[in-house]
PDB file of N, CA and C in Angstrom:
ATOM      1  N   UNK A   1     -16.653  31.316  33.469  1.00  0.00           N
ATOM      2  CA  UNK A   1     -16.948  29.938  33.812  1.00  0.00           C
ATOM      3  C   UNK A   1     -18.293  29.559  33.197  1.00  0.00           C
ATOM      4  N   UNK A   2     -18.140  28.399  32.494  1.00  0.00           N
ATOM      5  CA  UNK A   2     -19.719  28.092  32.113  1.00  0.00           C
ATOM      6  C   UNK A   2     -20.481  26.830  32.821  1.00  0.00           C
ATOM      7  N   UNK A   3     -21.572  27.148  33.100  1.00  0.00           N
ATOM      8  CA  UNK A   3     -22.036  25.605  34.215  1.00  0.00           C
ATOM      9  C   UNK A   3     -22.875  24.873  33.389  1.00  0.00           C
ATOM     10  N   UNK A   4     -22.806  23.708  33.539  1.00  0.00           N
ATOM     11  CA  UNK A   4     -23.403  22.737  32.866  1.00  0.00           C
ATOM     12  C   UNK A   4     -24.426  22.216  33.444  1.00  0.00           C
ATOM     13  N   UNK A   5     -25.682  21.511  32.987  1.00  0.00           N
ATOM     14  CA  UNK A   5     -26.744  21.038  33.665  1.00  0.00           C
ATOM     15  C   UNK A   5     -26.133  19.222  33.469  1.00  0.00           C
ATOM     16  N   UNK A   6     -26.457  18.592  34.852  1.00  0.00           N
ATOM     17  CA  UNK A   6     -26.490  17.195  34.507  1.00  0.00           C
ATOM     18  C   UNK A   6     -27.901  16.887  34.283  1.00  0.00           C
ATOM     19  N   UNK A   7     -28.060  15.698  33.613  1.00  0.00           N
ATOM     20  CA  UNK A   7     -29.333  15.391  32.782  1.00  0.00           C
ATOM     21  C   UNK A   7     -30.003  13.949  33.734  1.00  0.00           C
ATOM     22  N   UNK A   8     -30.985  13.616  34.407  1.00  0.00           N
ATOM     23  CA  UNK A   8     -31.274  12.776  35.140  1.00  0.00           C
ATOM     24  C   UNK A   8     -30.681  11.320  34.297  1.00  0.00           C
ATOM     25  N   UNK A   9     -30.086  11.263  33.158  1.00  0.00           N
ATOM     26  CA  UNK A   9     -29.309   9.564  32.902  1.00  0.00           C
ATOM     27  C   UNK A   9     -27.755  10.002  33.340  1.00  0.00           C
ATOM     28  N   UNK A  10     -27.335  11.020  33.812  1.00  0.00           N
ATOM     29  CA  UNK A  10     -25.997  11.584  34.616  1.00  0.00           C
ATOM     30  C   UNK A  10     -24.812  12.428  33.077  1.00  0.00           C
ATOM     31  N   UNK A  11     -26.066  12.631  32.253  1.00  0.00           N
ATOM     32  CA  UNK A  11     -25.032  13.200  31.295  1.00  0.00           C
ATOM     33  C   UNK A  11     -25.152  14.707  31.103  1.00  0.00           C
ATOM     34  N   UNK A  12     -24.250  15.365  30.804  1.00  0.00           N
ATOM     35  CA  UNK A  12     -23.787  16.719  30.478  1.00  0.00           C
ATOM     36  C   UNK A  12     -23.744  17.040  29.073  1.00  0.00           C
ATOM     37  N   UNK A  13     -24.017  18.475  28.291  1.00  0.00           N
ATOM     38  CA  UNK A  13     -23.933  18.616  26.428  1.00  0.00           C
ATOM     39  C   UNK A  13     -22.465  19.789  26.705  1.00  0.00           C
ATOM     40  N   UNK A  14     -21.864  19.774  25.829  1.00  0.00           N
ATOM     41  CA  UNK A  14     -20.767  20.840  26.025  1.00  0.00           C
ATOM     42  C   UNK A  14     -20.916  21.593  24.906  1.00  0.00           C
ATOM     43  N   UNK A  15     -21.390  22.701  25.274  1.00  0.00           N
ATOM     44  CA  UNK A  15     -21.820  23.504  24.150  1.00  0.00           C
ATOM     45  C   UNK A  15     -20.746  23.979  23.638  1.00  0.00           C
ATOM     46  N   UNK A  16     -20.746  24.399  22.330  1.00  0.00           N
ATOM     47  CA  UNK A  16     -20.046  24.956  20.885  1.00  0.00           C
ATOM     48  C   UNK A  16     -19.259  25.041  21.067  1.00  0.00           C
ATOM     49  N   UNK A  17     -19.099  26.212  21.780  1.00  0.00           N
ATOM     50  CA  UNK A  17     -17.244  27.299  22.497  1.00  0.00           C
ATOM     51  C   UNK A  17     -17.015  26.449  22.685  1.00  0.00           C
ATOM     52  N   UNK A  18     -17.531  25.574  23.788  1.00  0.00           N
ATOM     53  CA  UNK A  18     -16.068  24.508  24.556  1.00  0.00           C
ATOM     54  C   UNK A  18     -15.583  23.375  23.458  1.00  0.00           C
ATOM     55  N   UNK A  19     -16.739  22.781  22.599  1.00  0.00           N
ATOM     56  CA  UNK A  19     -16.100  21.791  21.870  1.00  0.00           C
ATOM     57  C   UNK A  19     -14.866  22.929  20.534  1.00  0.00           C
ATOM     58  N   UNK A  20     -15.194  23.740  20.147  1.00  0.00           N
ATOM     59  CA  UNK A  20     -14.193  24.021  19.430  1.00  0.00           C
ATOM     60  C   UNK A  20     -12.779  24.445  20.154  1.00  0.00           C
ATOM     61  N   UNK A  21     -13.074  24.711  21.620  1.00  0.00           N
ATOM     62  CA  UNK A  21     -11.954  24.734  22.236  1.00  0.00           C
ATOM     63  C   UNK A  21     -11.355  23.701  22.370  1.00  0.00           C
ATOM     64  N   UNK A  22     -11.888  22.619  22.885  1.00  0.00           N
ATOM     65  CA  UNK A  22     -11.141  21.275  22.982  1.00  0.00           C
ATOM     66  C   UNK A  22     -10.917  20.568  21.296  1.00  0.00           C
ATOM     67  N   UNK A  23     -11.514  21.288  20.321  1.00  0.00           N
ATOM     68  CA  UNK A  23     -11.091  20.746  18.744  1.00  0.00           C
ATOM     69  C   UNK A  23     -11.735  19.408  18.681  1.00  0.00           C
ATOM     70  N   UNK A  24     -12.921  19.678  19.055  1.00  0.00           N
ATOM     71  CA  UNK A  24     -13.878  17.867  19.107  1.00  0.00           C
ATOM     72  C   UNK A  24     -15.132  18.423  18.241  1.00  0.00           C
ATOM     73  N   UNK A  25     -15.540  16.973  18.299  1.00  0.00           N
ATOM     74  CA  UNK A  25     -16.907  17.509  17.319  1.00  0.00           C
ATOM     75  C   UNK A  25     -17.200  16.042  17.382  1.00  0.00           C
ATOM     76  N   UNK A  26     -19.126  16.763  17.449  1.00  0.00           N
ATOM     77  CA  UNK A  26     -19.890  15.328  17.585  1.00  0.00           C
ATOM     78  C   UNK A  26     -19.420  13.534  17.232  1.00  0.00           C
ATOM     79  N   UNK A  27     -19.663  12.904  18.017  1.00  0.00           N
ATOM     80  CA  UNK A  27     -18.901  11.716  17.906  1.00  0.00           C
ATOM     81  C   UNK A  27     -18.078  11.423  18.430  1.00  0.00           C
ATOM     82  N   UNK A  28     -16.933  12.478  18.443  1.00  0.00           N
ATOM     83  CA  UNK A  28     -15.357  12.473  19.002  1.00  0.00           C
ATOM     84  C   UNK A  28     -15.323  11.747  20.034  1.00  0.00           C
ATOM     85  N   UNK A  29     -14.148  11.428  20.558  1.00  0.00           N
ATOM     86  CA  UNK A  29     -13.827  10.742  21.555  1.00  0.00           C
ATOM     87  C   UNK A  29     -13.507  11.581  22.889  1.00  0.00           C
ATOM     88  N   UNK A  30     -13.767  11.634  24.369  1.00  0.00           N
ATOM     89  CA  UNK A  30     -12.831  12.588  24.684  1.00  0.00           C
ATOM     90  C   UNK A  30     -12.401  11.363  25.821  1.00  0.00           C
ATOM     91  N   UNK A  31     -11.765  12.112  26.487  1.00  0.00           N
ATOM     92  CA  UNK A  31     -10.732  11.475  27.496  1.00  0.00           C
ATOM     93  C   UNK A  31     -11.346  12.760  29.332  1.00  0.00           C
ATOM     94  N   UNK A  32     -11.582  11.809  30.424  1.00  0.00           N
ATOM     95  CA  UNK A  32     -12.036  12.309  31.278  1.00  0.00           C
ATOM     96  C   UNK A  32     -11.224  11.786  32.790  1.00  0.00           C
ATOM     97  N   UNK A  33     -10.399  12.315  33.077  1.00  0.00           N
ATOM     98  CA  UNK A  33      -9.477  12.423  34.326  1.00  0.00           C
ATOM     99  C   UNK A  33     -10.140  13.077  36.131  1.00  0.00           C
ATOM    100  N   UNK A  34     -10.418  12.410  36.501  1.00  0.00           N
ATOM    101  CA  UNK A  34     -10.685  13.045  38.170  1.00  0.00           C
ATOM    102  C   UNK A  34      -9.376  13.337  38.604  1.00  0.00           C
ATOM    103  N   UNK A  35      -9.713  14.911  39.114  1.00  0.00           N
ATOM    104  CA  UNK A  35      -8.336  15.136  39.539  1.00  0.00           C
ATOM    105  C   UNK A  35      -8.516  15.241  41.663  1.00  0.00           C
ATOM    106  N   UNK A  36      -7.163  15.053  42.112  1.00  0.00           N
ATOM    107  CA  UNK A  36      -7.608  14.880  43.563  1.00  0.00           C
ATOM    108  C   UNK A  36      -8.443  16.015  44.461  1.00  0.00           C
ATOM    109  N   UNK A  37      -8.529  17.304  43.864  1.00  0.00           N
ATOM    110  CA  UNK A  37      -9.315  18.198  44.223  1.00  0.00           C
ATOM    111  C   UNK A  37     -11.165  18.276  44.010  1.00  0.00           C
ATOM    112  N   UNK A  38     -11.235  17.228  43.516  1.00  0.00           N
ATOM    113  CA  UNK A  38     -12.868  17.282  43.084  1.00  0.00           C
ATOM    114  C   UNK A  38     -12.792  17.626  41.611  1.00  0.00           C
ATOM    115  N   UNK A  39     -12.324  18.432  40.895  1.00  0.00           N
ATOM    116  CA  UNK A  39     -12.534  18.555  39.656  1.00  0.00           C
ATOM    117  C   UNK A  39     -12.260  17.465  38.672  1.00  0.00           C
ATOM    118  N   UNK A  40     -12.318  17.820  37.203  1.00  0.00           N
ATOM    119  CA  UNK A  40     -12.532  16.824  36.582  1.00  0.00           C
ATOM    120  C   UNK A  40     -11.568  17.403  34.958  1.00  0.00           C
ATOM    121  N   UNK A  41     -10.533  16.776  34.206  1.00  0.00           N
ATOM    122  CA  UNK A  41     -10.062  17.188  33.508  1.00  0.00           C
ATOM    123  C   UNK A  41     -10.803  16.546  31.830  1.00  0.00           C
ATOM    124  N   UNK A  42     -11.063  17.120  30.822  1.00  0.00           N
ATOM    125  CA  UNK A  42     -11.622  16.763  29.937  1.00  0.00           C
ATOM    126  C   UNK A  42     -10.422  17.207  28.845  1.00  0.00           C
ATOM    127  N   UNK A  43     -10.061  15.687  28.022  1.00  0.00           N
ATOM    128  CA  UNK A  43      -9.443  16.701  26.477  1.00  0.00           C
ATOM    129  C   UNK A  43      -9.810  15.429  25.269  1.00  0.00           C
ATOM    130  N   UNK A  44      -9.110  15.888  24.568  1.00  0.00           N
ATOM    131  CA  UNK A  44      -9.876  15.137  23.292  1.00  0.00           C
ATOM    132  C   UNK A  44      -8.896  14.313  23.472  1.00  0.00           C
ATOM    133  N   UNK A  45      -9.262  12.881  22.633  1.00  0.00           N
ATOM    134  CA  UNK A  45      -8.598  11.703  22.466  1.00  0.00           C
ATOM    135  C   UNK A  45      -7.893  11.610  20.914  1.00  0.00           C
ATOM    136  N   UNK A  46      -7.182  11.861  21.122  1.00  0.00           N
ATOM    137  CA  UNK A  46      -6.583  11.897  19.441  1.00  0.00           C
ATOM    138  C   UNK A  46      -6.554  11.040  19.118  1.00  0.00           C
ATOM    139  N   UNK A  47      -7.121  10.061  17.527  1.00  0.00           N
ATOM    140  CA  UNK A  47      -6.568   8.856  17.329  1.00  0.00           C
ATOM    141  C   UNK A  47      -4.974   8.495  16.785  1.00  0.00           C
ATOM    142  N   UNK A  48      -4.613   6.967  17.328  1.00  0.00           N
ATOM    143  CA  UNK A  48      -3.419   7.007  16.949  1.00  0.00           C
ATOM    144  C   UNK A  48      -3.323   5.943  16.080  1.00  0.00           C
ATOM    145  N   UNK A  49      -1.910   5.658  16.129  1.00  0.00           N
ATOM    146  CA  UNK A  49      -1.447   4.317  14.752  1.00  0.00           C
ATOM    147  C   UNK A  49      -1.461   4.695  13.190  1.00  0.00           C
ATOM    148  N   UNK A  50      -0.919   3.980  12.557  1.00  0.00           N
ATOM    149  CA  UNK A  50      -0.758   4.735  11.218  1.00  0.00           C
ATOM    150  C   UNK A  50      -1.578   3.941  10.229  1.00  0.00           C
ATOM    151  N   UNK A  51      -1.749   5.074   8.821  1.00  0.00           N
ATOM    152  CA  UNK A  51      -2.946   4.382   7.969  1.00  0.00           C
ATOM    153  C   UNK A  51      -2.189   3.193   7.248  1.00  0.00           C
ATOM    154  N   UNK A  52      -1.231   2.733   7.483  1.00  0.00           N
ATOM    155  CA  UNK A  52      -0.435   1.256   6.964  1.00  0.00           C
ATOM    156  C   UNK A  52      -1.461   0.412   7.437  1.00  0.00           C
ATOM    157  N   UNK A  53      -1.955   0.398   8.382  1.00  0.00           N
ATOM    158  CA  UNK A  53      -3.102  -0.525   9.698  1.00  0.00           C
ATOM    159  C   UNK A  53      -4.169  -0.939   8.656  1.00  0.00           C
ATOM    160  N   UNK A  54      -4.201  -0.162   8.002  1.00  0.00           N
ATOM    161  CA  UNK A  54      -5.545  -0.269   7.330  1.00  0.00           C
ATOM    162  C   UNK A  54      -5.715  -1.074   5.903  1.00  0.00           C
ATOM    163  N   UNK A  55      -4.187  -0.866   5.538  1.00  0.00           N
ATOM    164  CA  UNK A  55      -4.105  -1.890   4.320  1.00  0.00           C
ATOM    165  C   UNK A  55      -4.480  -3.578   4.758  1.00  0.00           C
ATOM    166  N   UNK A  56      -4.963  -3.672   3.432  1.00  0.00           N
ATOM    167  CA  UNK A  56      -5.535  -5.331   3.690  1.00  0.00           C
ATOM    168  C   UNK A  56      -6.705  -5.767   4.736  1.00  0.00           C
ATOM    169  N   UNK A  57      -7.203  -4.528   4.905  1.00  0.00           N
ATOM    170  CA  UNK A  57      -8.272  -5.348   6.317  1.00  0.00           C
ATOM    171  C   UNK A  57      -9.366  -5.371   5.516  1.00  0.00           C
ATOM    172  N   UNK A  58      -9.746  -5.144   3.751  1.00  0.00           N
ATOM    173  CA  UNK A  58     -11.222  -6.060   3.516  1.00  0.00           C
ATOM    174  C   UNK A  58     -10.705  -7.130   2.985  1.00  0.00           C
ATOM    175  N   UNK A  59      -9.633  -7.794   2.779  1.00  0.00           N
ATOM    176  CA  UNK A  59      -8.921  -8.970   2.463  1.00  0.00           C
ATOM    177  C   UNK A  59      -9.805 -10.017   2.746  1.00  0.00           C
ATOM    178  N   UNK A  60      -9.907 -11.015   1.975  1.00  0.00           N
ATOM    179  CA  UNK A  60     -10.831 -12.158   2.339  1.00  0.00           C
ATOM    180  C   UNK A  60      -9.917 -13.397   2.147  1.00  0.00           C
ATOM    181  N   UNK A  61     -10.086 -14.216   2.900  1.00  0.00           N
ATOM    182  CA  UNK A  61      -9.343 -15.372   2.301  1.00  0.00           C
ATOM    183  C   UNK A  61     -10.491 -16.532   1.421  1.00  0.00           C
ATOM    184  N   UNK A  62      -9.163 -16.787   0.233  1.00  0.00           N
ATOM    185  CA  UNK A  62      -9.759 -17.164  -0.627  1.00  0.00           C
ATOM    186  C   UNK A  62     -10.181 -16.565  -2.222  1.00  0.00           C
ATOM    187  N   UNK A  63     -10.366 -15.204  -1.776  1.00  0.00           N
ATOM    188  CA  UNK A  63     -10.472 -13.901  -2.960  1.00  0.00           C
ATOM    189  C   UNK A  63      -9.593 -13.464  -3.342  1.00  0.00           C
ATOM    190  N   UNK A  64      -9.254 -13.168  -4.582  1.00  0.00           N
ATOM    191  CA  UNK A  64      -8.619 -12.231  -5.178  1.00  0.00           C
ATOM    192  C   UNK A  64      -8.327 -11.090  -5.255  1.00  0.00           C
ATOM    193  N   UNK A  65      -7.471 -10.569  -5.184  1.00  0.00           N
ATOM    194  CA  UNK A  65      -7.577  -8.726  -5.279  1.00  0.00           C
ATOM    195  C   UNK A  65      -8.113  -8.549  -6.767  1.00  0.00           C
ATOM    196  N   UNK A  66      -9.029  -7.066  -6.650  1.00  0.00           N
ATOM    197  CA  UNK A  66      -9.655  -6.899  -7.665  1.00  0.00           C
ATOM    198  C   UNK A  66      -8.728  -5.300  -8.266  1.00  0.00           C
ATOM    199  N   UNK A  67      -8.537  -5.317  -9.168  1.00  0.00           N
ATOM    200  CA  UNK A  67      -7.788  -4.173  -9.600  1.00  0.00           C
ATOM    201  C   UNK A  67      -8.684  -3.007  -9.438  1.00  0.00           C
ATOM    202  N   UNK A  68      -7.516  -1.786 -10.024  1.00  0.00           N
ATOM    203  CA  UNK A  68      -8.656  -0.177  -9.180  1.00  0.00           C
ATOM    204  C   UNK A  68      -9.280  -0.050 -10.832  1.00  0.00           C
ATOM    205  N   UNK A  69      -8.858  -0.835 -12.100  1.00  0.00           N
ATOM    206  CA  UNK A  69      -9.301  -1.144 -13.443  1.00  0.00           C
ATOM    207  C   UNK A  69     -10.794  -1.427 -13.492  1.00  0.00           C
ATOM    208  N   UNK A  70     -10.723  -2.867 -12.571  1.00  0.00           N
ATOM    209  CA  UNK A  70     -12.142  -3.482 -12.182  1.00  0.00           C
ATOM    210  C   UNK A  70     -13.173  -2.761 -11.211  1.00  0.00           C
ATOM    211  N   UNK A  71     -12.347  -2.235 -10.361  1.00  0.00           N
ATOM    212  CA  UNK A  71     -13.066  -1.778  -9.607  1.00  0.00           C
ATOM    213  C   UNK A  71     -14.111  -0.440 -10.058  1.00  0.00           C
ATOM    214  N   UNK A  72     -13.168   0.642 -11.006  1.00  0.00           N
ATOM    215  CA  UNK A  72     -14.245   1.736 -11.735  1.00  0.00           C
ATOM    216  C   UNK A  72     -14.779   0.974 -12.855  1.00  0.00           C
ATOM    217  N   UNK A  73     -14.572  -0.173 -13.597  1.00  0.00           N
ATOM    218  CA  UNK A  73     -15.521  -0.494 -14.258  1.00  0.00           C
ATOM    219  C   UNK A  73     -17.191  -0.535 -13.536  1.00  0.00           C
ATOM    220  N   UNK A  74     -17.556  -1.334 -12.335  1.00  0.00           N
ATOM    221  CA  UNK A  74     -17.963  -1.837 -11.167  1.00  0.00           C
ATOM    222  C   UNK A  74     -18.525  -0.340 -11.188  1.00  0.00           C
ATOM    223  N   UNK A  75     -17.834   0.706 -10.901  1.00  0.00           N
ATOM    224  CA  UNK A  75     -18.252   1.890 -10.168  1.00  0.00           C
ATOM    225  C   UNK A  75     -19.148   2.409 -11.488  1.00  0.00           C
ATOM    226  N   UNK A  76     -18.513   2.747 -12.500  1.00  0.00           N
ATOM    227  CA  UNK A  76     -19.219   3.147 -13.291  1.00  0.00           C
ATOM    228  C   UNK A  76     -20.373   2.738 -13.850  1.00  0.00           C
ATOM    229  N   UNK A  77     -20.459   1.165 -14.220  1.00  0.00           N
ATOM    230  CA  UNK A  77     -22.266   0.217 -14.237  1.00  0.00           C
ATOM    231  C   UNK A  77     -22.671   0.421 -12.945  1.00  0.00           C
ATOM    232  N   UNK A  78     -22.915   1.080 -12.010  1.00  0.00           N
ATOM    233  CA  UNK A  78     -23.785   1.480 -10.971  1.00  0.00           C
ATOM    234  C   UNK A  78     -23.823   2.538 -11.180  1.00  0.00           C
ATOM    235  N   UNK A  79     -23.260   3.461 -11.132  1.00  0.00           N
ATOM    236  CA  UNK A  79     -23.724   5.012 -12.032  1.00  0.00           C
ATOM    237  C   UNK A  79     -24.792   4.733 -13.409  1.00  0.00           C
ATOM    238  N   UNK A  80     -24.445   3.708 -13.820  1.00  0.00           N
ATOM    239  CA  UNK A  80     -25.368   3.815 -15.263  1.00  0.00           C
ATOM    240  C   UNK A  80     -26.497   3.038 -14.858  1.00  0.00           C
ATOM    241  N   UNK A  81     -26.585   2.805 -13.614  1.00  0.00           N
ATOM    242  CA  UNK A  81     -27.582   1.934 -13.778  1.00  0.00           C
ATOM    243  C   UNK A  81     -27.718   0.498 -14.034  1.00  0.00           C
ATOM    244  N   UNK A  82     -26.591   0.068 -14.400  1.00  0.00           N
ATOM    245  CA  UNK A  82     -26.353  -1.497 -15.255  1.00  0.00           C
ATOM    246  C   UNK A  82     -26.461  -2.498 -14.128  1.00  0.00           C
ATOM    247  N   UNK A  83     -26.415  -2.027 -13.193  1.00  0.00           N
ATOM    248  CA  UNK A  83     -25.961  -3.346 -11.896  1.00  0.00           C
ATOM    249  C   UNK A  83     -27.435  -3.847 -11.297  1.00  0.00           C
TER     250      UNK A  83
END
């Protein structure tokens, strides 16, 4: 069993072992359940929805799509410096 210190703003750190047990890592999300015995269930929050979601969301209205042509041109005059 490992005990945790609460921190006087009411927070807890979950050291190493446990986050690679639960497969989290800094940032992560977790998910925290009171169960009717006093304890407390912790697991990671997996994200969901699919990367389709993601098409079109820097879309502007009004703009054009810029080709992936234009776009490493763009990439490459900032590598050189040109921009």
């Amino acid at each position: 069993m490992n005990a945790l210190t609460v921190t006087a703003k009411g927070q807890i750190t979950l050291k190493k072992e446990i986050m690679r047990h639960l497969g989290i890592h800094p940032g992560d999300k977790v998910a925290v359940e009171k169960l009717a015995d006093g304890r407390i269930e912790i697991r990671p929050v997996k994200p969901t929805g699919k990367i389709s979601e993601v098409f079109g969301m820097l879309k502007r209205q009004g703009q054009r799509p810029v080709s992936i042509e234009e776009m490493n041109e763009v990439i490459a005059k900032g590598w050189a410096g040109a921009l």
